[in-house]
C-alpha atoms as a PDB file:
ATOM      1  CA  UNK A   1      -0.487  18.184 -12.593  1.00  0.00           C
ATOM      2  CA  UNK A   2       0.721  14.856 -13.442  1.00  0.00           C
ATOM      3  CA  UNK A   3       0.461  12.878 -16.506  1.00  0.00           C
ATOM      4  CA  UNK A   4      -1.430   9.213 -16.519  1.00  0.00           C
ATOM      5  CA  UNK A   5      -0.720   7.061 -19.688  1.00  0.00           C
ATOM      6  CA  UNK A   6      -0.117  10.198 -21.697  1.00  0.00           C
ATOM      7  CA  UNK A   7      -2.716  12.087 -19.924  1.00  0.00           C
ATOM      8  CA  UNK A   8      -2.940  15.345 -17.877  1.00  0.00           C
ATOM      9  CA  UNK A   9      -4.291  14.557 -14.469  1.00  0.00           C
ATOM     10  CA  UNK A  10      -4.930  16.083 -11.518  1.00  0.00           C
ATOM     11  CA  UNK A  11      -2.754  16.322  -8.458  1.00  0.00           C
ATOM     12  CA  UNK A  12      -2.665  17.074  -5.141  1.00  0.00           C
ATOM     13  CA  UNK A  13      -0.028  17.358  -1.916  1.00  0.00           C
ATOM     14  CA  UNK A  14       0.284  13.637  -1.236  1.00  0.00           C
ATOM     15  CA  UNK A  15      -1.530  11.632  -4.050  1.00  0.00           C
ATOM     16  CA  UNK A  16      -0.175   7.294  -3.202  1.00  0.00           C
ATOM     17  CA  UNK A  17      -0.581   4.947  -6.380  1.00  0.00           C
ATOM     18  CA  UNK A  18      -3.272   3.505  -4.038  1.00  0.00           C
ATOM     19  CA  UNK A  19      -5.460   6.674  -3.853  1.00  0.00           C
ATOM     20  CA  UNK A  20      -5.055   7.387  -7.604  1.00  0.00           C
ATOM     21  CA  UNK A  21      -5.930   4.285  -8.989  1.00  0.00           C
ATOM     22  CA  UNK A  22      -8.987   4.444  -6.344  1.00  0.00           C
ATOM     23  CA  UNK A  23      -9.692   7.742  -7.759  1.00  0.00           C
ATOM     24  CA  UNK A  24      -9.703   6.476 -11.587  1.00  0.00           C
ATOM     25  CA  UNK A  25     -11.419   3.870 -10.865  1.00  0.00           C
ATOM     26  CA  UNK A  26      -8.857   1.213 -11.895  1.00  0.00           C
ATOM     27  CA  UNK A  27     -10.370  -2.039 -10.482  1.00  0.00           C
ATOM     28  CA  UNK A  28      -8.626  -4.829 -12.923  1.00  0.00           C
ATOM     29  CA  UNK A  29      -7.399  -8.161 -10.555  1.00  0.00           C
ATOM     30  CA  UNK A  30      -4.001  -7.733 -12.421  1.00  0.00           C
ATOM     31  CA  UNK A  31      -2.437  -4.197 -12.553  1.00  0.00           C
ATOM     32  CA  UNK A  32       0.908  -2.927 -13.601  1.00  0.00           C
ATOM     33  CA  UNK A  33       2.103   0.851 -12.215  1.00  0.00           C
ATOM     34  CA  UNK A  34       5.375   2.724 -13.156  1.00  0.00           C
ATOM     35  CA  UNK A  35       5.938   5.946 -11.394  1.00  0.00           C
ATOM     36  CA  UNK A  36       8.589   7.974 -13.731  1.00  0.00           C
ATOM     37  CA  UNK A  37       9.896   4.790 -15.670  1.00  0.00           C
ATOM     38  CA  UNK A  38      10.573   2.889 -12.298  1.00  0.00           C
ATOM     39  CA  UNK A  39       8.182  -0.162 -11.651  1.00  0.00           C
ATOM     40  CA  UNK A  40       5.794  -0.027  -8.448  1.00  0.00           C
ATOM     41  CA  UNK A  41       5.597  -3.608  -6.418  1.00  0.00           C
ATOM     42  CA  UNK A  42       1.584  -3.714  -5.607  1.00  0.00           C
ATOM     43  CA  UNK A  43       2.879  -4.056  -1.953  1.00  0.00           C
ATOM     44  CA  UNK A  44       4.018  -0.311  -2.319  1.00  0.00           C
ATOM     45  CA  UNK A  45       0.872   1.424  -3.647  1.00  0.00           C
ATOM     46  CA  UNK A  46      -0.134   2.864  -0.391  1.00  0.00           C
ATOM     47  CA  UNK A  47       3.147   4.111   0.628  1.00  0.00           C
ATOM     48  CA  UNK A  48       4.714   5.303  -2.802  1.00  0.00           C
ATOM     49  CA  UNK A  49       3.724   9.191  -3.388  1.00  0.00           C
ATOM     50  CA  UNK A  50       3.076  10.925  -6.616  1.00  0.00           C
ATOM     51  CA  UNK A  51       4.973  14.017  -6.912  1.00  0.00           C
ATOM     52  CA  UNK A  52       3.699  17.063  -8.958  1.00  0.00           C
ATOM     53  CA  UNK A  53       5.256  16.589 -12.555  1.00  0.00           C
ATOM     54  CA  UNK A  54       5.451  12.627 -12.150  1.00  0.00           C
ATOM     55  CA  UNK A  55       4.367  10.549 -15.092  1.00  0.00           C
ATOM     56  CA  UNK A  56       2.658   8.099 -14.426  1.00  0.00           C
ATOM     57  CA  UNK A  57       1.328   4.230 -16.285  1.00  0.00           C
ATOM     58  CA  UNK A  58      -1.154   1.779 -14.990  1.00  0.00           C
ATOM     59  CA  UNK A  59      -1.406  -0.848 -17.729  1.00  0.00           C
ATOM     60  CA  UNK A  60      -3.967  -3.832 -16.939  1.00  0.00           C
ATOM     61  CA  UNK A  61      -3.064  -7.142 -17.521  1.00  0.00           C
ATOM     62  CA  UNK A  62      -5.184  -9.521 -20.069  1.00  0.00           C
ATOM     63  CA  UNK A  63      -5.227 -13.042 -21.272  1.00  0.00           C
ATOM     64  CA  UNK A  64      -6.068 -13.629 -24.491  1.00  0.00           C
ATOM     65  CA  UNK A  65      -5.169 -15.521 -27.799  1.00  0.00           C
END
């Protein structure tokens, strides 16, 4: 089990930041990911594995006024 923006979520042996955000459906053009505090580059989703435990953040960028 790890925790997404406060939330328990499901884990398994393996889990990237690319295959979780695939899995919740997070689609927005401009994403930000922090595995355990630590920022993610977007170049690194695919290779950067979620550990059981982790906590994880995926905040989506907006413009607005």
């Amino acid at each position: 089990m790890i925790k997404l923006n406060n939330r328990d979520c499901e884990w398994h042996e393996g889990l990237t930041v690319e295959e979780l955000l695939r899995l919740k459906n997070y689609t927005y053009p401009r994403i930000v990911v922090s595995v355990n505090a630590v920022i993610v580059p977007e170049e690194a989703y695919a290779s950067t594995v979620i550990e059981d435990g982790d906590k994880v953040e995926a905040i989506h960028l907006m413009a607005g006024g």
